[in-house]
Protein backbone atom coordinates (compact mmCIF):
# COMPACT_ATOMS: atom_id res chain seq x y z
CA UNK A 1 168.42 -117.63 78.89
CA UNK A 2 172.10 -117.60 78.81
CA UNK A 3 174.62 -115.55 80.09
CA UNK A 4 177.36 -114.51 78.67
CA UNK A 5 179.22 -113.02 81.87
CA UNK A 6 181.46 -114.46 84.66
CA UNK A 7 179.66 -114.62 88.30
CA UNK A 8 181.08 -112.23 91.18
CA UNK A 9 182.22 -116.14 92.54
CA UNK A 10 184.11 -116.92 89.25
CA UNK A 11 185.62 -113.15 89.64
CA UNK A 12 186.72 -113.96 92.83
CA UNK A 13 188.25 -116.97 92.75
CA UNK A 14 189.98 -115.70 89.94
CA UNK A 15 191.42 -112.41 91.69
CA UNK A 16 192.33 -114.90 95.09
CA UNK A 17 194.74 -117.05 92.66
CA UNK A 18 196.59 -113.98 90.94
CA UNK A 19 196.95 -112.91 94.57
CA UNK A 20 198.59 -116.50 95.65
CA UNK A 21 200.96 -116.47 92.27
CA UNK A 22 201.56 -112.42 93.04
CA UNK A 23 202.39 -113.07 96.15
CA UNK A 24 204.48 -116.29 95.39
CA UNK A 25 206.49 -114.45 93.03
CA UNK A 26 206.97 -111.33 94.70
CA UNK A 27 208.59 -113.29 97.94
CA UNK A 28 211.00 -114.81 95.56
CA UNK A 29 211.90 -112.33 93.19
CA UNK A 30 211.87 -109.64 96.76
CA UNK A 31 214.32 -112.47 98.54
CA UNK A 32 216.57 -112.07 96.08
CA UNK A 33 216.87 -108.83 93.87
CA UNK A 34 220.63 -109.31 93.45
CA UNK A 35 220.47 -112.45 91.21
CA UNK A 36 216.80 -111.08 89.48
CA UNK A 37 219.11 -108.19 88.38
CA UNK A 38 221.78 -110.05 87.13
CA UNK A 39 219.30 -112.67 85.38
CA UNK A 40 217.81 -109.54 83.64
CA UNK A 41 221.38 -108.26 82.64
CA UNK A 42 221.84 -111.54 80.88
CA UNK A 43 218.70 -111.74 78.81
CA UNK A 44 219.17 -107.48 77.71
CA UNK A 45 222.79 -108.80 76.44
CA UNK A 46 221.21 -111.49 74.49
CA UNK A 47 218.61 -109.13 73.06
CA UNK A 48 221.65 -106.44 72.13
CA UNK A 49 223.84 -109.66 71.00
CA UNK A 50 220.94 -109.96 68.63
CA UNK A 51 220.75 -106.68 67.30
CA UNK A 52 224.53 -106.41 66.69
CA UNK A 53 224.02 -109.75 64.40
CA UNK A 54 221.50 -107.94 62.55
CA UNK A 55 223.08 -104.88 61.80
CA UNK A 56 225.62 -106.91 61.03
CA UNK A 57 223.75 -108.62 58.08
CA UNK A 58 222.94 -105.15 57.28
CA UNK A 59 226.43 -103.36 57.10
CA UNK A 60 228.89 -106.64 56.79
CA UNK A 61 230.50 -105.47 60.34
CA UNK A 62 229.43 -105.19 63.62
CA UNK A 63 229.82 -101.68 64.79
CA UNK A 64 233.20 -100.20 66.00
CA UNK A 65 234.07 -99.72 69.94
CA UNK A 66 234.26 -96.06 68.71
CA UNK A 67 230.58 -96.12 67.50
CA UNK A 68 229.65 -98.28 70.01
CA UNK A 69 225.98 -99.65 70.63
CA UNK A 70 224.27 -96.10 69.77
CA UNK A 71 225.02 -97.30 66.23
CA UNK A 72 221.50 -99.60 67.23
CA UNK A 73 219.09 -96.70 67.00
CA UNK A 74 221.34 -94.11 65.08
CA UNK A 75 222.88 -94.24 62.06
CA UNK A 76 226.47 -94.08 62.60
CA UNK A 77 228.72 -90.79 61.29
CA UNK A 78 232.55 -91.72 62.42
CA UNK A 79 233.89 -94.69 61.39
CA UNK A 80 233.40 -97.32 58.87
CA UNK A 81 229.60 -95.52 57.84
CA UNK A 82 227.21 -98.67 56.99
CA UNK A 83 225.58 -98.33 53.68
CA UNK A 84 222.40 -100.51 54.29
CA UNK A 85 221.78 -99.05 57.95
CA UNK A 86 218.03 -100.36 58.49
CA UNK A 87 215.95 -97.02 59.00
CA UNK A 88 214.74 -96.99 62.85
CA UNK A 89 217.41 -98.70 63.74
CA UNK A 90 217.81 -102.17 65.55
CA UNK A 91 216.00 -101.68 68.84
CA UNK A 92 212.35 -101.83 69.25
CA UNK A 93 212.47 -98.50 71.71
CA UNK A 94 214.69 -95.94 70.37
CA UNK A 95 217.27 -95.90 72.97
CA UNK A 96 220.11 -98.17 74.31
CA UNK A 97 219.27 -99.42 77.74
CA UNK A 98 221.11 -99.11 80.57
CA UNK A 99 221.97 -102.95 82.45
CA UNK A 100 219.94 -102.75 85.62
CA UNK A 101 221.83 -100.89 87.80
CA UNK A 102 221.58 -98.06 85.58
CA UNK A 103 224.88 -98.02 84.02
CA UNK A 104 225.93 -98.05 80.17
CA UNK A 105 227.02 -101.62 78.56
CA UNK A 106 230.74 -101.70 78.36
CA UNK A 107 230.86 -102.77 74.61
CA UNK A 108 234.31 -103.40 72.44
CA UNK A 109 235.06 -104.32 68.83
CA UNK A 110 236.84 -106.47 68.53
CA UNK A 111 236.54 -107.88 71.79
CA UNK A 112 239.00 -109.47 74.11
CA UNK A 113 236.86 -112.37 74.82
CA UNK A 114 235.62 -112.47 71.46
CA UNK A 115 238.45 -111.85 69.30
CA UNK A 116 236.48 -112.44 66.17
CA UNK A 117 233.41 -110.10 66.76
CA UNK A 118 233.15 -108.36 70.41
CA UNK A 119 232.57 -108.00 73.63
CA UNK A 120 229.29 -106.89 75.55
CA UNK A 121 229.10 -106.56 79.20
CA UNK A 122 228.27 -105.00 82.83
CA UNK A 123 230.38 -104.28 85.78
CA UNK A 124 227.95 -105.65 87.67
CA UNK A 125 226.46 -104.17 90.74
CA UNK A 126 229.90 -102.63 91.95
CA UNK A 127 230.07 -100.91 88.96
CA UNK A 128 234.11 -102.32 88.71
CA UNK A 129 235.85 -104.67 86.65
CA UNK A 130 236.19 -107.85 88.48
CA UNK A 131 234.11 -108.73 91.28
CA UNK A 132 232.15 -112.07 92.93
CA UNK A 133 228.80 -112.56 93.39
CA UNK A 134 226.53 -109.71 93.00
CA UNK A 135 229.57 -107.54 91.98
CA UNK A 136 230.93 -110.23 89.19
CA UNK A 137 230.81 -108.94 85.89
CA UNK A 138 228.42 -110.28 83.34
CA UNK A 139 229.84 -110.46 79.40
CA UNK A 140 228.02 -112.07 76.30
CA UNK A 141 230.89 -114.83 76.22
CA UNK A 142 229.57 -116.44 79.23
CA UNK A 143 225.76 -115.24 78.69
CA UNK A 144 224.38 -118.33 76.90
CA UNK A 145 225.23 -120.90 79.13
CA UNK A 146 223.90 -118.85 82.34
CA UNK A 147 220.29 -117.64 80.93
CA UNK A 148 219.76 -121.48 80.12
CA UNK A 149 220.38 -123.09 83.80
């Protein structure tokens, strides 16, 4: 007779390994929040980078500095108004998030960086233009290269 079950050994051997690999990954990502928040401000400006493109498709321009990146989960009323505005907007959750220090994105169309389309960034951790290390600012014009180190 066959079981179909794990054994309490299997379970534990099991729970011991997610407790190494917790534990692993919790030491490094605990050692150094700084650069774990500035990885994760990258990868949300790639995700809003992508939303931008699509409402683009959508509308035939990416949204004004005036409507800003609330035009991603509400249909813009200032402005150039988009005629094929996708209903529910652009983001899976229905807000804008804040970069992980729990500021707004600085966005601008066009952009100074990106003279052609715009410009999507933190302040960093200092919350101030300019900056070094955990302070330096973090922009979709040097995004891509950074996430993919």
């Amino acid at each position: 007779m066959g079981s179909k079950g794990f054994t309490l050994i299997e379970l534990l051997v099991v729970i011991v390994i997610l407790g190494i690999l917790a534990t692993y990954v919790g030491t490094r990502i605990m050692g150094r929040p700084e650069e774990a928040r500035q990885t994760q401000a990258r990868i949300q400006i790639q995700a809003l980078e992508s939303a931008l493109k699509m409402y683009r498709l959508d509308s035939g321009e990416y949204p004004s500095t005036e409507q800003g990146l609330k035009a991603l989960v509400e249909e813009p009323t200032v402005g150039n108004i988009p005629t094929h505005w996708r209903e529910g907007g652009y983001l899976e959750k229905s807000t804008v998030p804040r970069d992980p220090w729990g500021r707004e994105y600085v966005y601008l169309c066009p952009g100074i960086h990106n003279a052609d389309s715009f410009d999507l960034f933190s302040y960093g951790a200092d919350g101030r233009q300019g900056g070094q290390g955990k302070d330096m600012d973090i922009g979709n014009w040097e995004v891509d290269t950074q996430v993919q180190e």
